[in-house]
PDBML (XML) file of the C-alpha atoms, coordinates in Angstrom:
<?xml version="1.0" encoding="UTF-8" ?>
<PDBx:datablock datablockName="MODEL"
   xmlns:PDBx="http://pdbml.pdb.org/schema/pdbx-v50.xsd"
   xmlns:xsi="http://www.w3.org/2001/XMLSchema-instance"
   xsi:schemaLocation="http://pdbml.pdb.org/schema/pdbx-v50.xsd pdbx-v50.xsd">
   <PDBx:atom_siteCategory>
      <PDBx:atom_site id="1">
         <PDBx:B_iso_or_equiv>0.00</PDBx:B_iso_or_equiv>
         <PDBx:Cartn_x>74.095</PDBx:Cartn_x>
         <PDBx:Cartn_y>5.373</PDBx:Cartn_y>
         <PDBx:Cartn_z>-26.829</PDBx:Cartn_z>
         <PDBx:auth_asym_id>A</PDBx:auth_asym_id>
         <PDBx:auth_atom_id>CA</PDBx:auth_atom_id>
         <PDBx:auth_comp_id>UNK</PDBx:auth_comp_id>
         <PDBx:auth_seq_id>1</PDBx:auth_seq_id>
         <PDBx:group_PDB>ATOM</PDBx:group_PDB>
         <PDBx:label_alt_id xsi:nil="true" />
         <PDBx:label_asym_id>A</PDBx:label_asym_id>
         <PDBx:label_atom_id>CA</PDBx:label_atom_id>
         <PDBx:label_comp_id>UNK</PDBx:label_comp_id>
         <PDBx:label_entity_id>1</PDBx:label_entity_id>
         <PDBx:label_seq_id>1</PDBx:label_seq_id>
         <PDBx:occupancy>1.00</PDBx:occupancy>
         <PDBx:pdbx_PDB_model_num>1</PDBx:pdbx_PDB_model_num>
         <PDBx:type_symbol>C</PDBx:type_symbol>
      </PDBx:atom_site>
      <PDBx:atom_site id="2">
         <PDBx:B_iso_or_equiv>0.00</PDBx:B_iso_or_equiv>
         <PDBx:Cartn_x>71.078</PDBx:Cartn_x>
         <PDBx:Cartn_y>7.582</PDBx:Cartn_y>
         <PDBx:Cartn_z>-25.603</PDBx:Cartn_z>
         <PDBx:auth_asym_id>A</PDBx:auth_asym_id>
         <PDBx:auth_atom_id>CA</PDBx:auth_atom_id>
         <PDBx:auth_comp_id>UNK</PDBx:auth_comp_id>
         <PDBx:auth_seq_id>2</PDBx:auth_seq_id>
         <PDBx:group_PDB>ATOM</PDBx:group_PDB>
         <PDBx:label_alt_id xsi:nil="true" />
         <PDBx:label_asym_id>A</PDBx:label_asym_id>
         <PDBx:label_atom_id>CA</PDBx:label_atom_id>
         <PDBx:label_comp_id>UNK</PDBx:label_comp_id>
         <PDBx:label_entity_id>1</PDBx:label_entity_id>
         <PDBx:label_seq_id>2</PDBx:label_seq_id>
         <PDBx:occupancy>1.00</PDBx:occupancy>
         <PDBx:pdbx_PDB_model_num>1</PDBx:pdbx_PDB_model_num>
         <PDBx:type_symbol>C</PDBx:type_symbol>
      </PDBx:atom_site>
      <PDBx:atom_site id="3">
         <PDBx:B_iso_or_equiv>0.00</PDBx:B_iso_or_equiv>
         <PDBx:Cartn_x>72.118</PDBx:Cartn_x>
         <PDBx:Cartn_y>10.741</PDBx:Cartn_y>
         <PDBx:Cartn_z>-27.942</PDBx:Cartn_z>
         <PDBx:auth_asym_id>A</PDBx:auth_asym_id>
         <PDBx:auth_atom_id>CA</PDBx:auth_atom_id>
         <PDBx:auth_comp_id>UNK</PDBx:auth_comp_id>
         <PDBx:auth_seq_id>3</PDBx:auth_seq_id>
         <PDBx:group_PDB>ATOM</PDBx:group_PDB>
         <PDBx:label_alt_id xsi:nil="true" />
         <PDBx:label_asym_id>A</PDBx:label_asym_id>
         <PDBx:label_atom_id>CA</PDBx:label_atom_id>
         <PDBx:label_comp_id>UNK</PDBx:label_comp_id>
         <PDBx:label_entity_id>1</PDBx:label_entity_id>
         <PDBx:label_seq_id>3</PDBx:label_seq_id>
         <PDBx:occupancy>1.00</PDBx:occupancy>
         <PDBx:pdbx_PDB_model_num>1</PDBx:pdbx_PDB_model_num>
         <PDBx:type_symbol>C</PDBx:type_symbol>
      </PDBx:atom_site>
      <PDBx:atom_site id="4">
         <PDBx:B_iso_or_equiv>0.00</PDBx:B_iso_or_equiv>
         <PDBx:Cartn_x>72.724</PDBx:Cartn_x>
         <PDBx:Cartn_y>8.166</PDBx:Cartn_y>
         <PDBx:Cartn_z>-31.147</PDBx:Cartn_z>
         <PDBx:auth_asym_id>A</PDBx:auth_asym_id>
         <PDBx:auth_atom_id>CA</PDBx:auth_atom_id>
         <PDBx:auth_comp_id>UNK</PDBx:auth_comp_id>
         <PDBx:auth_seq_id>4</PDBx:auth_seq_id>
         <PDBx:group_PDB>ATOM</PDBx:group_PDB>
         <PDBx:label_alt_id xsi:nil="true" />
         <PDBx:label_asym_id>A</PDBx:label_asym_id>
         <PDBx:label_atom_id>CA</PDBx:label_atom_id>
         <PDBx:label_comp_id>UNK</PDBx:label_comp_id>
         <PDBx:label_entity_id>1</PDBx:label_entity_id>
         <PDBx:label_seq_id>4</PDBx:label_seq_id>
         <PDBx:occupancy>1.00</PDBx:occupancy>
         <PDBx:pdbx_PDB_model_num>1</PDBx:pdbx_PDB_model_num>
         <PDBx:type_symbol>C</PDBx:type_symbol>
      </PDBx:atom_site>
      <PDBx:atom_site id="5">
         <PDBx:B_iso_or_equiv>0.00</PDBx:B_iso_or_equiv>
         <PDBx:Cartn_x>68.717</PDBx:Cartn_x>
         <PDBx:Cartn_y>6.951</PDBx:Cartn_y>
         <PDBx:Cartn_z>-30.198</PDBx:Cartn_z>
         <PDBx:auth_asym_id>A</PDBx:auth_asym_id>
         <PDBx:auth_atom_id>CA</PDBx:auth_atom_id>
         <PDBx:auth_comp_id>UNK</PDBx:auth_comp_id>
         <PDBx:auth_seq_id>5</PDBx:auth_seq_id>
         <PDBx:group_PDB>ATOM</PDBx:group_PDB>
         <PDBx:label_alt_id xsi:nil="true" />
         <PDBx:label_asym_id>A</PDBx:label_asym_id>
         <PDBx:label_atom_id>CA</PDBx:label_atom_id>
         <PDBx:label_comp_id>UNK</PDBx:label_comp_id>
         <PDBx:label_entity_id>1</PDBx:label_entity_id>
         <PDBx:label_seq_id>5</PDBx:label_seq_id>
         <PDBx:occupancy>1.00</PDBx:occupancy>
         <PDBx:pdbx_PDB_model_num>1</PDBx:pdbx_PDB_model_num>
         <PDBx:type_symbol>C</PDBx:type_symbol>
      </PDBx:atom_site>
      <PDBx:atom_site id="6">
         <PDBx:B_iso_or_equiv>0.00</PDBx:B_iso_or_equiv>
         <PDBx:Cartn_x>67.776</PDBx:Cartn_x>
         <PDBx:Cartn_y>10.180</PDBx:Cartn_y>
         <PDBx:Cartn_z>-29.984</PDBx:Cartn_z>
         <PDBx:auth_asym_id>A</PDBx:auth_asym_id>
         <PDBx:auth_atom_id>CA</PDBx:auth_atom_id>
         <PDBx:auth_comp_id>UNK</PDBx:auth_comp_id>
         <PDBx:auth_seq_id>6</PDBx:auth_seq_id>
         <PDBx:group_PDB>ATOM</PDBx:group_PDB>
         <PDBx:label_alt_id xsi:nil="true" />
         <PDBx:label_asym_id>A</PDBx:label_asym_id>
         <PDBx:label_atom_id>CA</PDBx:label_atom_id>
         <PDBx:label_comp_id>UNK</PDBx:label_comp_id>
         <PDBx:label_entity_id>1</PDBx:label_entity_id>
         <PDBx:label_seq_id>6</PDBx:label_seq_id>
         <PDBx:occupancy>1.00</PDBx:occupancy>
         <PDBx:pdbx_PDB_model_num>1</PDBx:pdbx_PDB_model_num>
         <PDBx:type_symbol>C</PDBx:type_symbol>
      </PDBx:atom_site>
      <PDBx:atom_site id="7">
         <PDBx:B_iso_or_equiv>0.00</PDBx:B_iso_or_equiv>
         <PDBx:Cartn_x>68.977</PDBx:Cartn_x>
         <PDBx:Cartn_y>11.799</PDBx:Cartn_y>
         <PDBx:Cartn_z>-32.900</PDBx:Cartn_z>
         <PDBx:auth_asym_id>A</PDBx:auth_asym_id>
         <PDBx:auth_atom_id>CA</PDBx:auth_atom_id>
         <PDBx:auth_comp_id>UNK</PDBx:auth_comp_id>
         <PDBx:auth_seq_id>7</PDBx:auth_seq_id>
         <PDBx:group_PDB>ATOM</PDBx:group_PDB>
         <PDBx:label_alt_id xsi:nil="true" />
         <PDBx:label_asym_id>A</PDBx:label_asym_id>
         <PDBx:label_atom_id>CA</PDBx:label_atom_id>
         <PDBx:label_comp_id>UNK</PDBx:label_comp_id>
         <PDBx:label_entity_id>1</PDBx:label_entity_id>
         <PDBx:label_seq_id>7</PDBx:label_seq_id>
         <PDBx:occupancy>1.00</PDBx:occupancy>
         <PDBx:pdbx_PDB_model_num>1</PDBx:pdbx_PDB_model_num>
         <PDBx:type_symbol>C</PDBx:type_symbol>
      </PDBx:atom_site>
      <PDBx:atom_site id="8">
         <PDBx:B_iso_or_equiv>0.00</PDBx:B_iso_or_equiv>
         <PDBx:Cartn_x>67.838</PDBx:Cartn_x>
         <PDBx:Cartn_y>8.337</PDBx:Cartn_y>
         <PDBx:Cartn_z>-34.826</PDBx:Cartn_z>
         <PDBx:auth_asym_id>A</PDBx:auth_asym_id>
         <PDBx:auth_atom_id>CA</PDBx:auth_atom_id>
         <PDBx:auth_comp_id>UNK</PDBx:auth_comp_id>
         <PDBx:auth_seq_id>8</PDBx:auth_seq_id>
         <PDBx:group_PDB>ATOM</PDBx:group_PDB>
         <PDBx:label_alt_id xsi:nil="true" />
         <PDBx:label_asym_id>A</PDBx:label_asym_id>
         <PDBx:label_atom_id>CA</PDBx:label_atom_id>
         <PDBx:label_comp_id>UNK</PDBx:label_comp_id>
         <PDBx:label_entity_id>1</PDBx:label_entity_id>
         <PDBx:label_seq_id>8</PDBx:label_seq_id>
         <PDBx:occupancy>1.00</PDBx:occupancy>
         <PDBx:pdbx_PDB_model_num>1</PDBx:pdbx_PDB_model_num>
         <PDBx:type_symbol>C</PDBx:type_symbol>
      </PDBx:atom_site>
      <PDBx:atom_site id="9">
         <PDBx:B_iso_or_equiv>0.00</PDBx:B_iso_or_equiv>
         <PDBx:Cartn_x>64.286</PDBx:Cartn_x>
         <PDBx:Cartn_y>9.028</PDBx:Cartn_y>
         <PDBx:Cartn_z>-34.122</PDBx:Cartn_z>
         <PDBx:auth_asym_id>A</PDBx:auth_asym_id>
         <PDBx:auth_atom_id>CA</PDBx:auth_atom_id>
         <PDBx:auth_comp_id>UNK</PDBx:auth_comp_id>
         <PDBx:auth_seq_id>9</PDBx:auth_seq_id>
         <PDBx:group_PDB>ATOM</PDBx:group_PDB>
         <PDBx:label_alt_id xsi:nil="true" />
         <PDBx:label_asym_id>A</PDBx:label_asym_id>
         <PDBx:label_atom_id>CA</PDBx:label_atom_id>
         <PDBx:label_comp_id>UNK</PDBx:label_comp_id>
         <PDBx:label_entity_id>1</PDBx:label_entity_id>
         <PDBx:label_seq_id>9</PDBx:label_seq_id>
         <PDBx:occupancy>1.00</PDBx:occupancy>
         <PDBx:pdbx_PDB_model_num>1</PDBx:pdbx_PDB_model_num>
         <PDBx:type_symbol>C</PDBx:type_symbol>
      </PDBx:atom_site>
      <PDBx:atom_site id="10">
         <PDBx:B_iso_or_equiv>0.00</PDBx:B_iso_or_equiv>
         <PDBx:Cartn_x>64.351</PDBx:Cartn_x>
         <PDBx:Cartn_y>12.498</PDBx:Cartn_y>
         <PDBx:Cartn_z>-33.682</PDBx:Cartn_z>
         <PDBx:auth_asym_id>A</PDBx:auth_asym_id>
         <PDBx:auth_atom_id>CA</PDBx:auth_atom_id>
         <PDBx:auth_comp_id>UNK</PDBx:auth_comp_id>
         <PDBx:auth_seq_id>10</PDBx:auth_seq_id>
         <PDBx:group_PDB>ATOM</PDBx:group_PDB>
         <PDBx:label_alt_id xsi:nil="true" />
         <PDBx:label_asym_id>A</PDBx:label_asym_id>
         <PDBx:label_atom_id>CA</PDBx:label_atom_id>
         <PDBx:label_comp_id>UNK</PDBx:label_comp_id>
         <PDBx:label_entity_id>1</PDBx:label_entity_id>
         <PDBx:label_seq_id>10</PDBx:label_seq_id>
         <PDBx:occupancy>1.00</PDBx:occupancy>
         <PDBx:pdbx_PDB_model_num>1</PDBx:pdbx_PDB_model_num>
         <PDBx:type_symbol>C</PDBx:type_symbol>
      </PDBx:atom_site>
      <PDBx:atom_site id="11">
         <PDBx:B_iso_or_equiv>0.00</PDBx:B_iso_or_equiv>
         <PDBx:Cartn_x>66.883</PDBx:Cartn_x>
         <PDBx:Cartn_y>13.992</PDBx:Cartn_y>
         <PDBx:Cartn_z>-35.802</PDBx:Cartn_z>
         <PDBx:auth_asym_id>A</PDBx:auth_asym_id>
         <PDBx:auth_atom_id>CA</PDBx:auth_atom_id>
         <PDBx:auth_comp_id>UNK</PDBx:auth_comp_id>
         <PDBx:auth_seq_id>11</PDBx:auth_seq_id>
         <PDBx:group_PDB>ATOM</PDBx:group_PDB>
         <PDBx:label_alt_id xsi:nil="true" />
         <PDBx:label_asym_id>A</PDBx:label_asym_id>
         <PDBx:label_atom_id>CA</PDBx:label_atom_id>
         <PDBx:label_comp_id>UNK</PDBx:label_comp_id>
         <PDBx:label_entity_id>1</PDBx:label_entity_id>
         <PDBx:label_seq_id>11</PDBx:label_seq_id>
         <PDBx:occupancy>1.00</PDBx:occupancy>
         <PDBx:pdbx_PDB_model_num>1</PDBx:pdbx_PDB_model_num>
         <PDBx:type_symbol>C</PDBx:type_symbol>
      </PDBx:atom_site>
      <PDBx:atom_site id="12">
         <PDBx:B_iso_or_equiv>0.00</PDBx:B_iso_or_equiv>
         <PDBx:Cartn_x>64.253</PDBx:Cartn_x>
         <PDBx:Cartn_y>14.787</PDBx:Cartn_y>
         <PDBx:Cartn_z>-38.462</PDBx:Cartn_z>
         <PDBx:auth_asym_id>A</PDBx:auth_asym_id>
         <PDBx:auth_atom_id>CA</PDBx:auth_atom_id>
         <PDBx:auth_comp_id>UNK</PDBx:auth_comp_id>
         <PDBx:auth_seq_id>12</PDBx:auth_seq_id>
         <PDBx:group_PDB>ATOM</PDBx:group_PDB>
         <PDBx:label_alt_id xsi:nil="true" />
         <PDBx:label_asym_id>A</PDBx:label_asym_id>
         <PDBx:label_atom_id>CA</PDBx:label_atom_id>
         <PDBx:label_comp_id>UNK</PDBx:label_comp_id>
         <PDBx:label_entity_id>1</PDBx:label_entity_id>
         <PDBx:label_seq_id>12</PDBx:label_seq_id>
         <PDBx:occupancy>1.00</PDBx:occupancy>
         <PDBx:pdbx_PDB_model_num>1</PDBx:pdbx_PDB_model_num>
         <PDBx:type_symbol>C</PDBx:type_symbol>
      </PDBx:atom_site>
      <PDBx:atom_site id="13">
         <PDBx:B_iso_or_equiv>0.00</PDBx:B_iso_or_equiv>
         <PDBx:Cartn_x>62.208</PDBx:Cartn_x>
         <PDBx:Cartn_y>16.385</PDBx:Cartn_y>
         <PDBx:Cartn_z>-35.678</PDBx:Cartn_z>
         <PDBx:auth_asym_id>A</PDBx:auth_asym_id>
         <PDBx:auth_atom_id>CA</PDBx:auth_atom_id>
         <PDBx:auth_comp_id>UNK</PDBx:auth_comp_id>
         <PDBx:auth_seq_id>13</PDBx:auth_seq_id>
         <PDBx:group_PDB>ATOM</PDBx:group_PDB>
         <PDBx:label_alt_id xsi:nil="true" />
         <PDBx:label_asym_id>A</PDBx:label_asym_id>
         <PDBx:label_atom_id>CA</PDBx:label_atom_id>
         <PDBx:label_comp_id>UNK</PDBx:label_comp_id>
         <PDBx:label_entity_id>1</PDBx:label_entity_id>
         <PDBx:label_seq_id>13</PDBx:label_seq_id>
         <PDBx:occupancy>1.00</PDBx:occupancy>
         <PDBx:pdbx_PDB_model_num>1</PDBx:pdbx_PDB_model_num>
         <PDBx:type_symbol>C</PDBx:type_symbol>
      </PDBx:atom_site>
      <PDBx:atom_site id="14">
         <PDBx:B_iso_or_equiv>0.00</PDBx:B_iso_or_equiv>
         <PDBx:Cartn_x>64.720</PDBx:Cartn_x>
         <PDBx:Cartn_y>18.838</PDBx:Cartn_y>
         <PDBx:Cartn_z>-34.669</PDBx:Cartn_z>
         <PDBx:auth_asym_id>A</PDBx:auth_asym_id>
         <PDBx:auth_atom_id>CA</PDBx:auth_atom_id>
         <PDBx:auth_comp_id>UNK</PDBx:auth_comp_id>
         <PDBx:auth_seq_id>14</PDBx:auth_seq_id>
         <PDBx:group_PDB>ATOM</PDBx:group_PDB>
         <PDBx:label_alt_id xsi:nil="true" />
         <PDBx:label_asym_id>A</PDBx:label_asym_id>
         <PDBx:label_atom_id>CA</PDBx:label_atom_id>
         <PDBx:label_comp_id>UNK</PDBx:label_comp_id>
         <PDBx:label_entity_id>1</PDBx:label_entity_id>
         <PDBx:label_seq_id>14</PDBx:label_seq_id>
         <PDBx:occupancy>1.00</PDBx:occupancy>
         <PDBx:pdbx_PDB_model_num>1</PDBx:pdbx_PDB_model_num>
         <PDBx:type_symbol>C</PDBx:type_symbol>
      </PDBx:atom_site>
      <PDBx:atom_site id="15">
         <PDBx:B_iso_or_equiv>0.00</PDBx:B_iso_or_equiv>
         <PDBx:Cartn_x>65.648</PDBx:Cartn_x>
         <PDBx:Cartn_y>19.760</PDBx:Cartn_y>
         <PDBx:Cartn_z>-38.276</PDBx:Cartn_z>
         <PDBx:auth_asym_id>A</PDBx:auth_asym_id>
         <PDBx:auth_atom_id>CA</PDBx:auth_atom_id>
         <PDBx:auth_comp_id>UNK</PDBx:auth_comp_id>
         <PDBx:auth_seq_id>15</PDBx:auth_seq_id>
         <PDBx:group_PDB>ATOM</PDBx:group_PDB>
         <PDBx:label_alt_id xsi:nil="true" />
         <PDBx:label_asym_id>A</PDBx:label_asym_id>
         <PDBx:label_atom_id>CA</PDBx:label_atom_id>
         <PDBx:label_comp_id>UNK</PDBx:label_comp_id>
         <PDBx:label_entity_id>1</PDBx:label_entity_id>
         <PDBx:label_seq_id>15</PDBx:label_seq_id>
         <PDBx:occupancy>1.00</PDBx:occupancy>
         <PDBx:pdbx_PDB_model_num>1</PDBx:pdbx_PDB_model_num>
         <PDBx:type_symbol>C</PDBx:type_symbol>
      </PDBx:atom_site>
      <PDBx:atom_site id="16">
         <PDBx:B_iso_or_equiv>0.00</PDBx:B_iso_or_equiv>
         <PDBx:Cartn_x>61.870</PDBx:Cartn_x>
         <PDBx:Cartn_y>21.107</PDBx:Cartn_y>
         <PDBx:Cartn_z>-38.471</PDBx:Cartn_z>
         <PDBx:auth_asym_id>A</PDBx:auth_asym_id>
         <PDBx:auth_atom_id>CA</PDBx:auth_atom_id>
         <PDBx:auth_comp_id>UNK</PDBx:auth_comp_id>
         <PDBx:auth_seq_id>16</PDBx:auth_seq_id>
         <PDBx:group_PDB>ATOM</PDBx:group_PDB>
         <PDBx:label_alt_id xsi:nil="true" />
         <PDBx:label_asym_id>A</PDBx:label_asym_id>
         <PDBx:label_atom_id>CA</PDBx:label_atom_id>
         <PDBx:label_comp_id>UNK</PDBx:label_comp_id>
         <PDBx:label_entity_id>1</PDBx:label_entity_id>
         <PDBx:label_seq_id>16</PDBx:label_seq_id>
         <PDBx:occupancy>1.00</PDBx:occupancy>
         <PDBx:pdbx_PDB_model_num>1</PDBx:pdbx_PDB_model_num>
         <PDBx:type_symbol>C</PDBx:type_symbol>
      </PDBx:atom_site>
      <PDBx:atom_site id="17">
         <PDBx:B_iso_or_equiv>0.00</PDBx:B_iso_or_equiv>
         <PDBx:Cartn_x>62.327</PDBx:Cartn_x>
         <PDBx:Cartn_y>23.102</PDBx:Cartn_y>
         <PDBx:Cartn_z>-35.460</PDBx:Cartn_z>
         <PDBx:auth_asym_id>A</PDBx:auth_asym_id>
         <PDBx:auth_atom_id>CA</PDBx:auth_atom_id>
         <PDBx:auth_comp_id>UNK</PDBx:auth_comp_id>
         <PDBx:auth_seq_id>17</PDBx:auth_seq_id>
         <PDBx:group_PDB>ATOM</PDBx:group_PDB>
         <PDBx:label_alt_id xsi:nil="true" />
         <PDBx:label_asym_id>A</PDBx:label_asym_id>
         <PDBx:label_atom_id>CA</PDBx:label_atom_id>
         <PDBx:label_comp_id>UNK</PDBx:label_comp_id>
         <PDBx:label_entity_id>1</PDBx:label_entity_id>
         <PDBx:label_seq_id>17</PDBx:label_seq_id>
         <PDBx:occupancy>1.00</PDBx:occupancy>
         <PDBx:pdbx_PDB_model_num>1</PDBx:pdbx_PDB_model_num>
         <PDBx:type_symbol>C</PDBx:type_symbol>
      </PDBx:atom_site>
      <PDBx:atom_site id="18">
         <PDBx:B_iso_or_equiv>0.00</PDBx:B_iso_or_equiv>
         <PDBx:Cartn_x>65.391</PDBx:Cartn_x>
         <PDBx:Cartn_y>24.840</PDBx:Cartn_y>
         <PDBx:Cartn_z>-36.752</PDBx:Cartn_z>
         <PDBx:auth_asym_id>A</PDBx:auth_asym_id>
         <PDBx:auth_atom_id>CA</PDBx:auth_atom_id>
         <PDBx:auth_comp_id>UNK</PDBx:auth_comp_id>
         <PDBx:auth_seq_id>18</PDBx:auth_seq_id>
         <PDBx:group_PDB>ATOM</PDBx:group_PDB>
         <PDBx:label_alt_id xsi:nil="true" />
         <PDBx:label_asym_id>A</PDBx:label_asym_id>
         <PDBx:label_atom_id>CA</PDBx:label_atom_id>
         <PDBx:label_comp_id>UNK</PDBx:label_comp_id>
         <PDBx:label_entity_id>1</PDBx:label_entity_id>
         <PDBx:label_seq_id>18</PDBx:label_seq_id>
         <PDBx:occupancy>1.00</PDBx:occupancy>
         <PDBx:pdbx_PDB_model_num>1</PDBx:pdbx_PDB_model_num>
         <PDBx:type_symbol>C</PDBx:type_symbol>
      </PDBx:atom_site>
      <PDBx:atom_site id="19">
         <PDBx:B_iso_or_equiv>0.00</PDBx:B_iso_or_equiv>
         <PDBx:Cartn_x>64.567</PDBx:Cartn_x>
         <PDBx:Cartn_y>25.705</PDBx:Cartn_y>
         <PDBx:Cartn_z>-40.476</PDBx:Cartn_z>
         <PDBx:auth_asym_id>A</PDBx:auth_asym_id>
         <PDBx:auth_atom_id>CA</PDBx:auth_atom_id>
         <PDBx:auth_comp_id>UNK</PDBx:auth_comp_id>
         <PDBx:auth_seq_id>19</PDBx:auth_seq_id>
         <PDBx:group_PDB>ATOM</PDBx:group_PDB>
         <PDBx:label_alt_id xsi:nil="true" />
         <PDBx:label_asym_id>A</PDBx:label_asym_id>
         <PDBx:label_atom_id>CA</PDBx:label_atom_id>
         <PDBx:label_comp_id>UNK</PDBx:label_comp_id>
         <PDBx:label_entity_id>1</PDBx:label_entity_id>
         <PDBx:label_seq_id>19</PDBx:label_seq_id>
         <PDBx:occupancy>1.00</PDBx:occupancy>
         <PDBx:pdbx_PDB_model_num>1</PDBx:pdbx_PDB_model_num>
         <PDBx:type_symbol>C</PDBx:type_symbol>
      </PDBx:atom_site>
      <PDBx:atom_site id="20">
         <PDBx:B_iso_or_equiv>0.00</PDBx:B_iso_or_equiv>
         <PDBx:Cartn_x>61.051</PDBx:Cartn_x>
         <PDBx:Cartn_y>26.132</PDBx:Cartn_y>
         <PDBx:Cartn_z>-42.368</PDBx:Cartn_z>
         <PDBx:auth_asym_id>A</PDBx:auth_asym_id>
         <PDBx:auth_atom_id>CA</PDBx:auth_atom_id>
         <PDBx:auth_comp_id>UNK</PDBx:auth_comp_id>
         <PDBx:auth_seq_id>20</PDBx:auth_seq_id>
         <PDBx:group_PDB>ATOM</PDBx:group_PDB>
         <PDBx:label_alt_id xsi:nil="true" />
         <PDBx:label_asym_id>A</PDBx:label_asym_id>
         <PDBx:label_atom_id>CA</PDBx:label_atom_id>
         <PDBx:label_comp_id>UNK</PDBx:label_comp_id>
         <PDBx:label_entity_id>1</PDBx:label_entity_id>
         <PDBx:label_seq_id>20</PDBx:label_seq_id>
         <PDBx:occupancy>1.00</PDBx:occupancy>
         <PDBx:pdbx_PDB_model_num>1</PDBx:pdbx_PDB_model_num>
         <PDBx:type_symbol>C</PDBx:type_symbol>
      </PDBx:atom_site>
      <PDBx:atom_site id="21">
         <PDBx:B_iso_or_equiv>0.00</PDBx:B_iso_or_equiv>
         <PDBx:Cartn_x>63.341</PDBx:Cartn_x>
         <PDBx:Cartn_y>25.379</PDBx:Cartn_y>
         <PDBx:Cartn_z>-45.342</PDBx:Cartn_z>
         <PDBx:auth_asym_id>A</PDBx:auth_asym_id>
         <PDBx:auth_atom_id>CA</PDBx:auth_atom_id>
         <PDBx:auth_comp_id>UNK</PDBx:auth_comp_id>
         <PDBx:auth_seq_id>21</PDBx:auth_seq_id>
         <PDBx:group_PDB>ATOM</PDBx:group_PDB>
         <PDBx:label_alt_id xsi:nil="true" />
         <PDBx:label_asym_id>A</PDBx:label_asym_id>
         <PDBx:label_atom_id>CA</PDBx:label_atom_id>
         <PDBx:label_comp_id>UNK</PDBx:label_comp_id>
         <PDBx:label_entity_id>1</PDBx:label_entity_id>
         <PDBx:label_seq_id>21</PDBx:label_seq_id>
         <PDBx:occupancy>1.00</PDBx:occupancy>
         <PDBx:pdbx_PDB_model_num>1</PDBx:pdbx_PDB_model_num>
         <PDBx:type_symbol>C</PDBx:type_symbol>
      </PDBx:atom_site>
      <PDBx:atom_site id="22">
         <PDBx:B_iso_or_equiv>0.00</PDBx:B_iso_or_equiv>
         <PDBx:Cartn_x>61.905</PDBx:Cartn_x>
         <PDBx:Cartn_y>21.923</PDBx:Cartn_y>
         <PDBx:Cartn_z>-46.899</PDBx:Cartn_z>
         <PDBx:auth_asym_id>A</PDBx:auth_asym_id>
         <PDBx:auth_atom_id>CA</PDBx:auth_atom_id>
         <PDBx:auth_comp_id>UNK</PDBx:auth_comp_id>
         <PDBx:auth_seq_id>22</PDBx:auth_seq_id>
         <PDBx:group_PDB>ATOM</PDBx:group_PDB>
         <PDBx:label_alt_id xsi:nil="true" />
         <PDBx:label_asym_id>A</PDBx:label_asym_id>
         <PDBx:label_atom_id>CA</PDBx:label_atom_id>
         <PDBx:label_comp_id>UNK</PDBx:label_comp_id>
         <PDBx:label_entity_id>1</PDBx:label_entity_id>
         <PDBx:label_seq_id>22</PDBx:label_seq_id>
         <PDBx:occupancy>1.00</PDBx:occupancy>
         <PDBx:pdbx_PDB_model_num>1</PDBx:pdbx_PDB_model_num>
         <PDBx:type_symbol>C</PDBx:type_symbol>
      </PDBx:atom_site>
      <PDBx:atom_site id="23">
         <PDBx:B_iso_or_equiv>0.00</PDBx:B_iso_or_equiv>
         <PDBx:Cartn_x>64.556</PDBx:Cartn_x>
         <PDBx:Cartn_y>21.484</PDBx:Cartn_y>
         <PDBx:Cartn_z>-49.529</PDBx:Cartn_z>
         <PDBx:auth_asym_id>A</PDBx:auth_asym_id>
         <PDBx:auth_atom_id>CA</PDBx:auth_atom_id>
         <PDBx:auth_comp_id>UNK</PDBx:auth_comp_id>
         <PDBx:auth_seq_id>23</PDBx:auth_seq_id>
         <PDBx:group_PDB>ATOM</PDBx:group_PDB>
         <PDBx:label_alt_id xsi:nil="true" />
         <PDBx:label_asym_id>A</PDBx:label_asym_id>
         <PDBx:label_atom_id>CA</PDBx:label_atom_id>
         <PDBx:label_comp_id>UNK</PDBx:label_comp_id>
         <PDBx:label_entity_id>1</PDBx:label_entity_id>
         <PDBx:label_seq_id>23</PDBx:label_seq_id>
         <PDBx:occupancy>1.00</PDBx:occupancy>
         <PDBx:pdbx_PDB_model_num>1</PDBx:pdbx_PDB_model_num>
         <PDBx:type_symbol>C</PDBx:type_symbol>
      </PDBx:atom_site>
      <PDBx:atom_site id="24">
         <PDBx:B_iso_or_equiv>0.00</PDBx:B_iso_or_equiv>
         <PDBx:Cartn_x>67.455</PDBx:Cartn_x>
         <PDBx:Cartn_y>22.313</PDBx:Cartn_y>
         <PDBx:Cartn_z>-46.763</PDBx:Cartn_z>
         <PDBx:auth_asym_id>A</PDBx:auth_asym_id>
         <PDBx:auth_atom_id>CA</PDBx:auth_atom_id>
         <PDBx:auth_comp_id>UNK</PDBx:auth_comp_id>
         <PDBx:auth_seq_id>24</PDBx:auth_seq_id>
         <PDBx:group_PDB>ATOM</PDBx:group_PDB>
         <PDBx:label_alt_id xsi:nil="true" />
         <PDBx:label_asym_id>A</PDBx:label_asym_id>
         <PDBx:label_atom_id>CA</PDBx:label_atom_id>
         <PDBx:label_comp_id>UNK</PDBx:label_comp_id>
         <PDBx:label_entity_id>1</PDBx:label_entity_id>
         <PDBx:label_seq_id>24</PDBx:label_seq_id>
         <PDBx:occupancy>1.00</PDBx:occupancy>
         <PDBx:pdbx_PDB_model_num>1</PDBx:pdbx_PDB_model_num>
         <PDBx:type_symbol>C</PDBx:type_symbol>
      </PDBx:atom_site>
   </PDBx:atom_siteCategory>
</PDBx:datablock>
């Protein structure tokens, strides 16, 4: 339950931090 909220609200945030790819 806490990693599904996480990733819900922060999934896009982590995508940032691994690629400066905007279309990826």
């Amino acid at each position: 339950l806490i990693f599904g909220a996480v990733y819900a609200f922060g999934g896009e945030f982590i995508f940032g931090i691994l690629s400066d790819d905007a279309e990826v």
